[in-house]
Protein backbone atom coordinates (compact mmCIF):
# COMPACT_ATOMS: atom_id res chain seq x y z
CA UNK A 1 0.00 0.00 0.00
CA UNK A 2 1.05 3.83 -1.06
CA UNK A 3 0.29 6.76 1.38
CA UNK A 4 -1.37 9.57 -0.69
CA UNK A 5 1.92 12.65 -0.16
CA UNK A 6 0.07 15.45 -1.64
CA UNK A 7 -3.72 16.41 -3.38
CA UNK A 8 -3.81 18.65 -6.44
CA UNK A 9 -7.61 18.48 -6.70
CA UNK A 10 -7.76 21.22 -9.54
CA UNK A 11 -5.00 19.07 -11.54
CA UNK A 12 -7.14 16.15 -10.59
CA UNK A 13 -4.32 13.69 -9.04
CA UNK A 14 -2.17 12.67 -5.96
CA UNK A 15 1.40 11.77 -5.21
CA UNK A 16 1.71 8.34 -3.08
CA UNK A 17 4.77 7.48 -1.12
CA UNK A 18 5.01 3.98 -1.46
CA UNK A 19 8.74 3.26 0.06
CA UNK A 20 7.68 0.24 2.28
CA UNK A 21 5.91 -1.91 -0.58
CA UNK A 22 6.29 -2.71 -4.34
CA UNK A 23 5.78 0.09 -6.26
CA UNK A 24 2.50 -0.46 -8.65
CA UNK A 25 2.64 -0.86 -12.31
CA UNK A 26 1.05 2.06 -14.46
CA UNK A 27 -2.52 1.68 -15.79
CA UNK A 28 -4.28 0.31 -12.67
CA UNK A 29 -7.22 1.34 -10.53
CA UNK A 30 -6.30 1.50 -6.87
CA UNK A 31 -8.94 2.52 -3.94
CA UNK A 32 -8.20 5.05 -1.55
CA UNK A 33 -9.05 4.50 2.31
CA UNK A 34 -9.15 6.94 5.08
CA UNK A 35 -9.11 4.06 8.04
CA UNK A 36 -11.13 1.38 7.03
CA UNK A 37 -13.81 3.57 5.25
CA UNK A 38 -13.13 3.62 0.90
CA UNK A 39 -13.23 7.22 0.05
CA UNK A 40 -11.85 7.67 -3.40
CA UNK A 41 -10.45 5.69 -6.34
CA UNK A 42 -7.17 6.60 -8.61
CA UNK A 43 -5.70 5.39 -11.76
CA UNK A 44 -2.06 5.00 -11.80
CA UNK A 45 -0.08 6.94 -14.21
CA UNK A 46 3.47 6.35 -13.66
CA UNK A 47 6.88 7.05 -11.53
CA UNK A 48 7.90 10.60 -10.73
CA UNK A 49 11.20 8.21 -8.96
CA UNK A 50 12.05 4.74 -6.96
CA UNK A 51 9.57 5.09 -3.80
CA UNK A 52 6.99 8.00 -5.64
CA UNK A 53 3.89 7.01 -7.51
CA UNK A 54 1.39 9.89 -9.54
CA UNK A 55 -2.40 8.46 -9.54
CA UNK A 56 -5.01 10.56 -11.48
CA UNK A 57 -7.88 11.42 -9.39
CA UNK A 58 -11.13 9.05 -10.78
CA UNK A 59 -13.36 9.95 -7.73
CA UNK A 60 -13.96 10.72 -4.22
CA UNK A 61 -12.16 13.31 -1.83
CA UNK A 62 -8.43 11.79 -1.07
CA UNK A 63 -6.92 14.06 1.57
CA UNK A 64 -2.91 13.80 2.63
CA UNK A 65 -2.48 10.89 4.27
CA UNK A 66 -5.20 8.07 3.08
CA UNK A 67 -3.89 5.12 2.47
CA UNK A 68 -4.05 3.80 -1.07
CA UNK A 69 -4.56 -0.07 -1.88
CA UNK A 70 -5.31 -2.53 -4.78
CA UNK A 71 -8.14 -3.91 -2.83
């Protein structure tokens, strides 16, 4: 899991830190959480480096901090 960084709402996408896990191939839908509840869903687009992940926002209101999983 990836731990949404930073929120550009009016750019429409996140940056995830995702240094403690494998870093997610481009092209998939990931769900966001905010504790256990699902509050938003990204698209990955690609590396910005090693441990940080850009997502385009597909819905929902991601805040700094929500945790981002495949499941």
């Amino acid at each position: 899991q990836g731990k949404v960084l930073l929120v550009d709402k009016a750019l429409g996408f996140v940056v995830a830190d995702f240094a403690y896990s494998q870093m997610p191939p481009a092209e998939l839908r990931y769900f966001v959480y905010r504790g256990s509840l699902q509050v938003g869903e990204v698209m990955t687009t690609g590396m910005t480096d090693e441990t940080f992940m850009v997502a385009d926002i597909n819905k929902g209101d991601i805040r700094e901090g929500d945790l981002i999983r495949p499941e």
